[in-house]
C-alpha atoms as a PDB file:
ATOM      1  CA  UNK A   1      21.359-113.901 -20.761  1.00  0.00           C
ATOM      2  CA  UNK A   2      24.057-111.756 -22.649  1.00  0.00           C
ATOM      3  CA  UNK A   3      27.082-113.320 -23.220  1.00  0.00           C
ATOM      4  CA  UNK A   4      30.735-111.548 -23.196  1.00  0.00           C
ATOM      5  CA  UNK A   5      30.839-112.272 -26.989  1.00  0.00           C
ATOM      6  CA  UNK A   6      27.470-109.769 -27.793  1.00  0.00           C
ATOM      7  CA  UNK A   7      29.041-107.002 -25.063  1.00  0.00           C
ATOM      8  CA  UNK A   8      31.848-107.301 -27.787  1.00  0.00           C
ATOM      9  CA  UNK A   9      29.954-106.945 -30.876  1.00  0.00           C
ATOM     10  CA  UNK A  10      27.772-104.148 -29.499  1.00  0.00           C
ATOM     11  CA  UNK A  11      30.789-102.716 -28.052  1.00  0.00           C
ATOM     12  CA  UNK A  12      32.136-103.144 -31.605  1.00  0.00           C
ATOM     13  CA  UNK A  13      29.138-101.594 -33.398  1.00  0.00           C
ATOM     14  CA  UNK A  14      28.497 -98.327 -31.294  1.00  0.00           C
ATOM     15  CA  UNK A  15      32.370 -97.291 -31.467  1.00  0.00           C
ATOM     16  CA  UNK A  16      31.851 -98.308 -35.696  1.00  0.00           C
ATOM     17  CA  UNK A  17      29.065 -95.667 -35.659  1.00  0.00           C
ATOM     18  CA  UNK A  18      30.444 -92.947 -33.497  1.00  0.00           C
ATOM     19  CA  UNK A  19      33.651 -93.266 -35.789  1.00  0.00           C
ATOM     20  CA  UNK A  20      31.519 -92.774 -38.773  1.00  0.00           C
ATOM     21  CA  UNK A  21      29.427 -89.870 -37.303  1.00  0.00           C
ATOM     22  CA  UNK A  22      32.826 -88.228 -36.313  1.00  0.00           C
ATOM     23  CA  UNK A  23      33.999 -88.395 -39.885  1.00  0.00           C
ATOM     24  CA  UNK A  24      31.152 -86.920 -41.450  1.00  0.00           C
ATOM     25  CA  UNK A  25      31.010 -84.311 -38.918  1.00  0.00           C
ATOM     26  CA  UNK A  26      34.521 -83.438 -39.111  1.00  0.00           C
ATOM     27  CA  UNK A  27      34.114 -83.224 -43.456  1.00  0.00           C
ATOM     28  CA  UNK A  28      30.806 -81.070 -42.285  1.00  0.00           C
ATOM     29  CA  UNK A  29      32.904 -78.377 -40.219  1.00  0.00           C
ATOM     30  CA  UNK A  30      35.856 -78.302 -42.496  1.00  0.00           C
ATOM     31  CA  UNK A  31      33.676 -77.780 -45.561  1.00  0.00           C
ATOM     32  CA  UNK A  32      31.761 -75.033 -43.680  1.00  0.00           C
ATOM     33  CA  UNK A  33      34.901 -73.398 -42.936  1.00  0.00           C
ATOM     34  CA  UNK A  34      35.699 -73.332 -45.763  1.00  0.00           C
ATOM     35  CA  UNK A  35      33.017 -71.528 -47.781  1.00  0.00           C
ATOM     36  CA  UNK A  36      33.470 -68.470 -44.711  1.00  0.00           C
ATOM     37  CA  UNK A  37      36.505 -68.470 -46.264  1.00  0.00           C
ATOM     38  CA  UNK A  38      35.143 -68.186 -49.415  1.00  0.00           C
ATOM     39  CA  UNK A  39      32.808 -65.472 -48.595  1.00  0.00           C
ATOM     40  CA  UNK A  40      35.306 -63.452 -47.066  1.00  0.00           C
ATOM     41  CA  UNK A  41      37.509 -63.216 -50.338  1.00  0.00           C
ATOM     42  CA  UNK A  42      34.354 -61.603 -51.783  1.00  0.00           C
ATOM     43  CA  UNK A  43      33.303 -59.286 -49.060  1.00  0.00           C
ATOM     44  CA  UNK A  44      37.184 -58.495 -49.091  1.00  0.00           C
ATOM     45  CA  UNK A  45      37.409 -57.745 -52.422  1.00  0.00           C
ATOM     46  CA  UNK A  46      33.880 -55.432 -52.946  1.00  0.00           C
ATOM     47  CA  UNK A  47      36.020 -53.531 -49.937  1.00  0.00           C
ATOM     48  CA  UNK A  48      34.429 -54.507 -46.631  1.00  0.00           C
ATOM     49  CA  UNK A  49      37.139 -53.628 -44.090  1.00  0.00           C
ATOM     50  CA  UNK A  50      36.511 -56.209 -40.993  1.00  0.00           C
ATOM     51  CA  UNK A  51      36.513 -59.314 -43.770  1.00  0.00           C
ATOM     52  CA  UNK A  52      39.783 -57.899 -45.024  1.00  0.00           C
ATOM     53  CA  UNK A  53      41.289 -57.320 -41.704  1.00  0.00           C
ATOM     54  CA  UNK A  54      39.917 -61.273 -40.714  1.00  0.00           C
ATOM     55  CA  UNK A  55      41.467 -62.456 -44.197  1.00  0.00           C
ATOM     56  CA  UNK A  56      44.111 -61.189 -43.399  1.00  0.00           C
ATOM     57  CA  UNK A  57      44.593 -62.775 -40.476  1.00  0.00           C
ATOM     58  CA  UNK A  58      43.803 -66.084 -42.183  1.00  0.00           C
ATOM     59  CA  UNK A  59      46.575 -65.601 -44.255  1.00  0.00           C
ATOM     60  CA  UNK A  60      49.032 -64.747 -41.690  1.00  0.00           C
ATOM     61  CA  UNK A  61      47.956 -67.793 -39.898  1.00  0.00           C
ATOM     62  CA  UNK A  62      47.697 -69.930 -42.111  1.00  0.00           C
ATOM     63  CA  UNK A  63      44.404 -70.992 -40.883  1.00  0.00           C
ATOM     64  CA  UNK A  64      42.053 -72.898 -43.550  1.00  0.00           C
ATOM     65  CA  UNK A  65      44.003 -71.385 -46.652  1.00  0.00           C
ATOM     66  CA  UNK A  66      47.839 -71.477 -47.338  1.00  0.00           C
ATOM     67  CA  UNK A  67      49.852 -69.094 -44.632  1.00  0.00           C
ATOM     68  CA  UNK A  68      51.102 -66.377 -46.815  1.00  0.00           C
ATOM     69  CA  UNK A  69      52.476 -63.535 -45.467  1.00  0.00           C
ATOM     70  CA  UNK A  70      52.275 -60.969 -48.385  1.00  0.00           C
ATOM     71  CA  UNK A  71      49.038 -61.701 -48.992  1.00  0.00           C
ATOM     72  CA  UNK A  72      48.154 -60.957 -45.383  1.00  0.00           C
ATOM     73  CA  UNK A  73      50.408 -57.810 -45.713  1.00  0.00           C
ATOM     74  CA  UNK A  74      48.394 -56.722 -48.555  1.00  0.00           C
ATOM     75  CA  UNK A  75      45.130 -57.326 -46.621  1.00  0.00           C
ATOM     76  CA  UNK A  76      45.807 -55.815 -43.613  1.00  0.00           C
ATOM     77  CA  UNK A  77      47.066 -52.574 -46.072  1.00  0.00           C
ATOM     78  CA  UNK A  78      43.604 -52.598 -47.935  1.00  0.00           C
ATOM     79  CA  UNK A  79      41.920 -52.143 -44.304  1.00  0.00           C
ATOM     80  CA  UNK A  80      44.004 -49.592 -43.417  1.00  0.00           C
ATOM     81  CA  UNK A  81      43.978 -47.588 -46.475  1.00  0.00           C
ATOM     82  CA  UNK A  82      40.331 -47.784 -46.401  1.00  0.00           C
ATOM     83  CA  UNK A  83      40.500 -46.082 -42.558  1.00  0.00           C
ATOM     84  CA  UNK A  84      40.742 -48.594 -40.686  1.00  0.00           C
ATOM     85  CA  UNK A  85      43.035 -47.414 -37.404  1.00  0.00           C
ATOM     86  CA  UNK A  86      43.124 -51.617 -36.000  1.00  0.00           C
ATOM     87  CA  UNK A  87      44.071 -52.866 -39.202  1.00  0.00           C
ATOM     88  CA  UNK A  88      46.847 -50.380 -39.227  1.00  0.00           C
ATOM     89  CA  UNK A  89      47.851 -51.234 -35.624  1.00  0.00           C
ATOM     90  CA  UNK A  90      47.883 -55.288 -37.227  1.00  0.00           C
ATOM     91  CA  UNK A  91      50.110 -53.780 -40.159  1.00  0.00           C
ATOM     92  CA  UNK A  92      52.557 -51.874 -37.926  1.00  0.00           C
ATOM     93  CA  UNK A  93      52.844 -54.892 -35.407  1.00  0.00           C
ATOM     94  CA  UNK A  94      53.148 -57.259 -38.671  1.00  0.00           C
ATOM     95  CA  UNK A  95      55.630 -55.557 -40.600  1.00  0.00           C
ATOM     96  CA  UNK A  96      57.637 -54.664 -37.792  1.00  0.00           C
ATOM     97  CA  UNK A  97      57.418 -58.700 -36.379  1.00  0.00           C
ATOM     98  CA  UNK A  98      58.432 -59.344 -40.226  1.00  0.00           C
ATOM     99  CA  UNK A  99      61.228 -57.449 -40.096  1.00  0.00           C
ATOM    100  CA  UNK A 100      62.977 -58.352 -36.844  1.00  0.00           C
ATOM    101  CA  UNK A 101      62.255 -62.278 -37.484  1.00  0.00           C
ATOM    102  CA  UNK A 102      61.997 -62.903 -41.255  1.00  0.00           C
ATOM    103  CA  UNK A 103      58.744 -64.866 -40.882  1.00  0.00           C
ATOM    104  CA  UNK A 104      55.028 -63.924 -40.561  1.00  0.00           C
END
């Protein structure tokens, strides 16, 4: 017969190990995010508009790298200069959110 006591300890165990496998996965998807990241500073920088235009709005977010808004500026201006007509909607709507509210 199973007393109260082992319904504790297993009770104990399996929350031990779904704590641990949350950790781990949590480190997996934030370390996974981060190398997209990663790649899309390169692919923004050999010129590849829709990773500037997303880096972009990484930076303006602040969403897995520092929020930063004139490096998101500067992003969102690469994409347009390079013909990009939504990245220069993003840059009009930016600039002129900037403006009227000091913040990105």
């Amino acid at each position: 017969m199973i007393s109260l006591n082992d319904i504790e300890l297993y009770a104990i165990v399996i929350l031990l190990i779904f704590t641990v496998w949350f950790i781990f996965n949590t480190i997996k998807y934030y370390r996974g995010e981060k190398r997209k990241v990663k790649n899309l500073h390169r692919f923004a920088k050999e010129g590849e508009v829709k990773a500037q235009q997303n880096l972009a709005r990484h930076y303006q977010k602040g969403d897995m790298v520092q929020k930063n808004c004139e490096k998101a500026a500067f992003w969102y201006q690469k994409a347009a200069f390079s013909g990009d007509n939504e990245a220069k909607g993003h840059l009009e709507n930016f600039l002129a959110h900037r403006k009227h509210k000091n913040k990105c």
